[in-house]
N, C-alpha and C. Protein backbone atom coordinates (compact mmCIF):
# COMPACT_ATOMS: atom_id res chain seq x y z
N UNK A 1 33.03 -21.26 44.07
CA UNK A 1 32.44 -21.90 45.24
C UNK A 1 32.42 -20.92 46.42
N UNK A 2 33.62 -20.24 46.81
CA UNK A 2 33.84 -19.04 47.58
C UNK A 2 32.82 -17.98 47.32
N UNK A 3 32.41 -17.11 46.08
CA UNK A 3 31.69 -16.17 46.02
C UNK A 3 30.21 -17.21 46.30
N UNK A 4 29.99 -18.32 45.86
CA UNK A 4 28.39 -18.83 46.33
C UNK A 4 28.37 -18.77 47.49
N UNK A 5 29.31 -19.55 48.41
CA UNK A 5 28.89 -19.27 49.71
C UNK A 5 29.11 -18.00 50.63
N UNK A 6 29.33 -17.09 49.83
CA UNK A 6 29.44 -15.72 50.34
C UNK A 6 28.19 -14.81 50.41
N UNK A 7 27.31 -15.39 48.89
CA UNK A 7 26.14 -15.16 48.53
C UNK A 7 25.42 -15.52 49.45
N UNK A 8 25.21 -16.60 49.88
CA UNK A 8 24.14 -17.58 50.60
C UNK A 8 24.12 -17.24 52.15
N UNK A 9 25.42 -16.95 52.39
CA UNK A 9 25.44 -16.04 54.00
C UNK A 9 24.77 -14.50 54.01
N UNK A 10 24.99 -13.97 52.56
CA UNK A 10 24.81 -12.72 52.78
C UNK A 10 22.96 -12.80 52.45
N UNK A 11 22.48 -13.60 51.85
CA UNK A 11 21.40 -13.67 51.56
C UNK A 11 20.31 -13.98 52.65
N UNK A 12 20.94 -14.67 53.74
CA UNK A 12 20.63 -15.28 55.07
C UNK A 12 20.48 -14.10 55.73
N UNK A 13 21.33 -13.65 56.05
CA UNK A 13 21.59 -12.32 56.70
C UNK A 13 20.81 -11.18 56.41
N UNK A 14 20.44 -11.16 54.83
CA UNK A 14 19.58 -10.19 54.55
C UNK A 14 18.28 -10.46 54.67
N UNK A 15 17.84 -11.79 55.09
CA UNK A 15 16.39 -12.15 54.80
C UNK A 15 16.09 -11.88 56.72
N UNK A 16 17.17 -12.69 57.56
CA UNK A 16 17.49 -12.17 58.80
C UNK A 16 16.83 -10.53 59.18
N UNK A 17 17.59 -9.48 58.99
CA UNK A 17 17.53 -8.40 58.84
C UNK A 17 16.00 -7.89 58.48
N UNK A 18 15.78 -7.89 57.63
CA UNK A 18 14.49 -7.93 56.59
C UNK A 18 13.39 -8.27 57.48
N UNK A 19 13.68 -9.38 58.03
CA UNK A 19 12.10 -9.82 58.80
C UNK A 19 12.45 -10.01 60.53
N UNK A 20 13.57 -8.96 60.74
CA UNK A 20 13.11 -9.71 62.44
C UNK A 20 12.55 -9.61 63.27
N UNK A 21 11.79 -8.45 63.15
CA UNK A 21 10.61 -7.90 63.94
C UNK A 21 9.61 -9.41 63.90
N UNK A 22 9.45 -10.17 62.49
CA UNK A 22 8.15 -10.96 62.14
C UNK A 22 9.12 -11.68 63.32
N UNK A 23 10.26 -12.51 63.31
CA UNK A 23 11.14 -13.52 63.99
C UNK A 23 10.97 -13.48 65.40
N UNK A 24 11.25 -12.26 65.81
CA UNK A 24 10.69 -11.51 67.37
C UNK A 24 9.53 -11.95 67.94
N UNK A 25 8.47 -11.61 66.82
CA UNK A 25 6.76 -12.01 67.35
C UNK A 25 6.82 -13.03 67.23
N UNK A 26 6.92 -14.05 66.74
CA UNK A 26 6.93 -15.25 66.73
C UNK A 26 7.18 -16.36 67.73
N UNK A 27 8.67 -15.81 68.22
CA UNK A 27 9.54 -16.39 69.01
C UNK A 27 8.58 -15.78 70.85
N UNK A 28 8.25 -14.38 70.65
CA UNK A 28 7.53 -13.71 72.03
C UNK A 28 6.42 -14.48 71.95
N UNK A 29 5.43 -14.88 70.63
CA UNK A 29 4.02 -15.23 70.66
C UNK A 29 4.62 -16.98 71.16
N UNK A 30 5.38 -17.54 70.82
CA UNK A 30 5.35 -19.04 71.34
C UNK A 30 5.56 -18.80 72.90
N UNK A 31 6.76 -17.84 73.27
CA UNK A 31 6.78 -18.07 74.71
C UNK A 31 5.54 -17.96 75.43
N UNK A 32 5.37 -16.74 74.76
CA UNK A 32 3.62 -16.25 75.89
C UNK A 32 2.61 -17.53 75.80
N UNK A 33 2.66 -17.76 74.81
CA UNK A 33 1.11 -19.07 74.46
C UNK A 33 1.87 -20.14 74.99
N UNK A 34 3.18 -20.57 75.69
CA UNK A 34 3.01 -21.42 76.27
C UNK A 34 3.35 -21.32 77.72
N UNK A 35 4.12 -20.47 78.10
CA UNK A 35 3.74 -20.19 79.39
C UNK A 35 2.27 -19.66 80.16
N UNK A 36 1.32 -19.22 79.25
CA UNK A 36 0.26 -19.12 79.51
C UNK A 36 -0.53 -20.32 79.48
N UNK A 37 0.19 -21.57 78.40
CA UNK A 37 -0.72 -22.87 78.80
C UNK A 37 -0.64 -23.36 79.89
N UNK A 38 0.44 -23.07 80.73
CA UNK A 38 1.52 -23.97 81.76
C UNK A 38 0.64 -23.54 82.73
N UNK A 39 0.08 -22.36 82.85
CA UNK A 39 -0.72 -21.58 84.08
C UNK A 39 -2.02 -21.74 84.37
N UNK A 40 -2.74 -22.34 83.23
CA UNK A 40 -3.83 -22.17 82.93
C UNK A 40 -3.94 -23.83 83.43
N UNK A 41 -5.91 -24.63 83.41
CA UNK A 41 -5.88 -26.14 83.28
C UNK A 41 -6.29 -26.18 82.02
N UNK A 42 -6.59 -27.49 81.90
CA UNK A 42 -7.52 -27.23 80.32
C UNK A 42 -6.43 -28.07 79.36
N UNK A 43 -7.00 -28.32 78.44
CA UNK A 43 -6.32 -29.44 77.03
C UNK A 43 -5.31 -28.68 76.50
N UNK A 44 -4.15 -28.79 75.88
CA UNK A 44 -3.66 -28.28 74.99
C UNK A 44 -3.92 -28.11 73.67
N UNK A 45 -3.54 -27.18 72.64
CA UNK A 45 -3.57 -26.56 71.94
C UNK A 45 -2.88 -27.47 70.60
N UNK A 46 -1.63 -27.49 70.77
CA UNK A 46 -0.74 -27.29 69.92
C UNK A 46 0.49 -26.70 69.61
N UNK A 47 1.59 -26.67 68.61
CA UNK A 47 2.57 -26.19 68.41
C UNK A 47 1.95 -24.21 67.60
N UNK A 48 1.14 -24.95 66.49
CA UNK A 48 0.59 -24.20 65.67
C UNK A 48 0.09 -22.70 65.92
N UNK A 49 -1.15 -23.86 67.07
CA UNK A 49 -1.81 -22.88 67.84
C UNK A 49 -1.75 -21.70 68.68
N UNK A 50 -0.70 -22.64 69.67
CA UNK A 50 0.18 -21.82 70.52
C UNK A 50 0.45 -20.68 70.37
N UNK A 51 1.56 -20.92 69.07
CA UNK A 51 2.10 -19.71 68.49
C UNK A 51 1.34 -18.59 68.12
N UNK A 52 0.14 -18.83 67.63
CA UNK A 52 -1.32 -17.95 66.85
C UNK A 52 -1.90 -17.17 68.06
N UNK A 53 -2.04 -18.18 69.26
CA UNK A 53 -3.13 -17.75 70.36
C UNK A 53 -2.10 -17.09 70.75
N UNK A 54 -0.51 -16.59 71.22
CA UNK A 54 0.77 -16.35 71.91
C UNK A 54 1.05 -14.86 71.15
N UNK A 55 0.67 -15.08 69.61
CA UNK A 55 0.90 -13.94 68.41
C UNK A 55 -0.34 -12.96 68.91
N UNK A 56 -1.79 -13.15 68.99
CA UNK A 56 -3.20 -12.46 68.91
C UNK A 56 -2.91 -11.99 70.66
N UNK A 57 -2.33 -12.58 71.50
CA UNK A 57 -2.60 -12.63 72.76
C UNK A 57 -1.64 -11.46 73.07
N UNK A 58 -0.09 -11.48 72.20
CA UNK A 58 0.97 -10.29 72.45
C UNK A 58 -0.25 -8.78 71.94
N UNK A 59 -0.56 -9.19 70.94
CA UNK A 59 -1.06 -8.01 70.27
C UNK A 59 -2.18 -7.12 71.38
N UNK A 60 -3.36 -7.79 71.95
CA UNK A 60 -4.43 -7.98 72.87
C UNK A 60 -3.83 -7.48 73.82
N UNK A 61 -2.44 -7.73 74.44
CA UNK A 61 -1.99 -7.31 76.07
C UNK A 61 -1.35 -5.82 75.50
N UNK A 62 -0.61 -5.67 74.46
CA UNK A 62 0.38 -4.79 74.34
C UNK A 62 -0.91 -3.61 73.98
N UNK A 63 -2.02 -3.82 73.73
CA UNK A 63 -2.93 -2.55 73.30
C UNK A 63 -3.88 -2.26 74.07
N UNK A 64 -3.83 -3.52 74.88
CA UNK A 64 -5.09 -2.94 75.79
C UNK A 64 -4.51 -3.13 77.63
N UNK A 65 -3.59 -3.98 77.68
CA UNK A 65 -2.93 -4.45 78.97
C UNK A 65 -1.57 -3.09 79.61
N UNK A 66 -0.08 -3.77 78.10
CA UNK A 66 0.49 -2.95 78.89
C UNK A 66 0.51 -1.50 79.68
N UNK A 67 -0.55 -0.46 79.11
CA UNK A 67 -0.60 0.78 79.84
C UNK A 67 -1.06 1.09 81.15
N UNK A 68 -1.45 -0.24 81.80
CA UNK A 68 -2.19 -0.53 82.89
C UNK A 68 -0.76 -0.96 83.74
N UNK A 69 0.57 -1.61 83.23
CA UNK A 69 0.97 -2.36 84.19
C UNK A 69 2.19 -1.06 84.34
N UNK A 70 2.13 -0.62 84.82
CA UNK A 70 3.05 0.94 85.21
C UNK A 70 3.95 0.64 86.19
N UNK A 71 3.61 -0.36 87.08
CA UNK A 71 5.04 -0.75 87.91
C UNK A 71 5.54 -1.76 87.73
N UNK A 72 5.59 -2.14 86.85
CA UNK A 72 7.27 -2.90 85.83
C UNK A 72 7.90 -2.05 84.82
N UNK A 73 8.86 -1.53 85.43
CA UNK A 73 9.66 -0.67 85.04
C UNK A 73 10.60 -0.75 83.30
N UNK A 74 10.59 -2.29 83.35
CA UNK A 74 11.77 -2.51 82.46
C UNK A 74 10.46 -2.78 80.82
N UNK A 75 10.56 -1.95 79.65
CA UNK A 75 9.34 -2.33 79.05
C UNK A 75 9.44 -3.27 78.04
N UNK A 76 10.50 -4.53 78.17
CA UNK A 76 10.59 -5.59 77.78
C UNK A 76 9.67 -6.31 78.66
N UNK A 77 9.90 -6.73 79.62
CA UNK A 77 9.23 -7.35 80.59
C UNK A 77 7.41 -6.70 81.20
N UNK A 78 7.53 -5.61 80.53
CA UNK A 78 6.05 -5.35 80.79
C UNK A 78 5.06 -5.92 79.67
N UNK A 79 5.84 -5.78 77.97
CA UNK A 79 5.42 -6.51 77.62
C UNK A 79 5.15 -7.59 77.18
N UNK A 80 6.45 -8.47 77.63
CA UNK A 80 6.19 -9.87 78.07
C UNK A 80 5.12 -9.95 78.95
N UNK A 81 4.85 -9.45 80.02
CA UNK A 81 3.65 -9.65 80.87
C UNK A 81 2.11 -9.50 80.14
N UNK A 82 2.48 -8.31 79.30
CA UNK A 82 1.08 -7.97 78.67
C UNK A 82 0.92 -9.16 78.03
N UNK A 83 1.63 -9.68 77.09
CA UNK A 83 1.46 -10.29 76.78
C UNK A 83 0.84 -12.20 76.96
N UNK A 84 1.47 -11.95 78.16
CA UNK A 84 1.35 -13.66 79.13
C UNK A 84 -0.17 -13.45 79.50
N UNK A 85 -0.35 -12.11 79.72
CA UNK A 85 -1.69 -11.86 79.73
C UNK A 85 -2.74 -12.08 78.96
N UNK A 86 -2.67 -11.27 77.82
CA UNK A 86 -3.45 -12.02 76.65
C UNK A 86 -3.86 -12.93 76.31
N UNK A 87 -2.46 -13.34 76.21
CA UNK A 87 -2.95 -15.16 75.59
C UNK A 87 -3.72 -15.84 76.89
N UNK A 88 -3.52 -15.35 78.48
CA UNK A 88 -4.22 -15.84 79.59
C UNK A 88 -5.99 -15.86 78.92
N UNK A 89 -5.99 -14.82 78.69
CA UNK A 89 -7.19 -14.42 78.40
C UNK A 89 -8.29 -14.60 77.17
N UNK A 90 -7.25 -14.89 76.02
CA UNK A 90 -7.96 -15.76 75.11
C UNK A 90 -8.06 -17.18 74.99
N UNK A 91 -6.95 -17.82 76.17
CA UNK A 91 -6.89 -19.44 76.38
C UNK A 91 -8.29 -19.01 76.94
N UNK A 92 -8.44 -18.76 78.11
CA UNK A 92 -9.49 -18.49 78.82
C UNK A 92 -11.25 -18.65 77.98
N UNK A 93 -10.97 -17.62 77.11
CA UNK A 93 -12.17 -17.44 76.12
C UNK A 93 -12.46 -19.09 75.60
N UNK A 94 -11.38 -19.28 74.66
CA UNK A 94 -11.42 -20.43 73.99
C UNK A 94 -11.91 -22.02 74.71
N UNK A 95 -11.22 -22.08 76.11
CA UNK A 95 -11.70 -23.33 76.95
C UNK A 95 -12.96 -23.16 77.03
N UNK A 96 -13.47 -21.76 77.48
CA UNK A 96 -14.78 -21.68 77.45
C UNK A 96 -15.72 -21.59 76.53
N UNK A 97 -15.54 -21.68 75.42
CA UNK A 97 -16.11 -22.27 73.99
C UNK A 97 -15.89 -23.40 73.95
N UNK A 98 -14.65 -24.13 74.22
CA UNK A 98 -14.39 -25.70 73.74
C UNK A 98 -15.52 -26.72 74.56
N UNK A 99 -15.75 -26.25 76.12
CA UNK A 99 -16.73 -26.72 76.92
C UNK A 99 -15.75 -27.86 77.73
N UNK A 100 -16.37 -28.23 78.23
CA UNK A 100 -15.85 -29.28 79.54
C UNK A 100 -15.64 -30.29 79.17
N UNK A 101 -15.48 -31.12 79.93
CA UNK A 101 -14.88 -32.61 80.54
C UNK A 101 -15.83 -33.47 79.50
N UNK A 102 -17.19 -33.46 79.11
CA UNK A 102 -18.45 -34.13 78.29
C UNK A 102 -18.09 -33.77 76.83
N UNK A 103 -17.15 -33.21 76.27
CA UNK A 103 -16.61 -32.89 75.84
C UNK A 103 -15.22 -33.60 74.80
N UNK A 104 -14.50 -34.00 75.74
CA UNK A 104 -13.39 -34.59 75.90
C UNK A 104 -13.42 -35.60 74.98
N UNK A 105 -12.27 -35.37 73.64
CA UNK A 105 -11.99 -36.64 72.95
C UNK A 105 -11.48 -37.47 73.09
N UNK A 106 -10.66 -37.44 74.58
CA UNK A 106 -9.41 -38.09 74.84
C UNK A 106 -10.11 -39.10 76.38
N UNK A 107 -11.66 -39.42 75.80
CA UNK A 107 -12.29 -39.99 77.21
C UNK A 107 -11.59 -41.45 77.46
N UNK A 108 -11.73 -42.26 76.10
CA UNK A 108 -10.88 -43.46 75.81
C UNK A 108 -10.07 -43.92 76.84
N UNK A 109 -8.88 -42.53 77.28
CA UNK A 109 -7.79 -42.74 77.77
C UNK A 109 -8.03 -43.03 79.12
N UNK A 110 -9.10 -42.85 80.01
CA UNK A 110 -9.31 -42.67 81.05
C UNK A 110 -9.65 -43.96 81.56
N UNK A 111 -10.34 -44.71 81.31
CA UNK A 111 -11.25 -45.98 81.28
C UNK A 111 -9.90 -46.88 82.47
């Protein structure tokens, strides 16, 4: 019983290890995609989404944003910014594909 659960920590740990860069983006792409919803107006997204538009949006700021933002010194936080950016900018895109208020599935609620 001792060596299984010795296994099962160490197996944790190794899968840990193994992927935390993926764990990192993930965890950076939810913050960004939702502090970028918080900023923005417009419908929400999703849990899903978030994370996707937060993931494409880190990628988008960190290649085309962060080399621009030169006075934030610390380059965690620059590319958190690049990033808050991105996803600013593909929420942005996307509302403006989704279209307006005539639009709206959630008219019901209003009445």
């Amino acid at each position: 019983m001792k060596h299984a659960l010795f296994s099962l920590v160490h197996l944790i740990q190794q899968f840990y290890f193994d992927h935390k860069s993926l764990i990192f983006l993930i965890i950076i792409g939810l913050v960004a995609g939702l502090i970028a919803q918080m900023l923005l107006p417009g419908r929400g997204f999703g849990f899903i989404p978030t994370i996707i538009i937060g993931v494409a949006g880190a990628w988008l700021g960190n290649k085309y944003i962060q080399p621009h933002l030169t006075f934030i010194d610390h380059s965690f936080f620059r590319g958190m910014a690049a990033a808050i950016a991105g996803s600013m900018i593909l929420i942005l895109i996307i509302n403006i594909a989704r279209g307006g208020k005539d639009r709206d599935k959630t008219k019901y609620q209003h009445n």
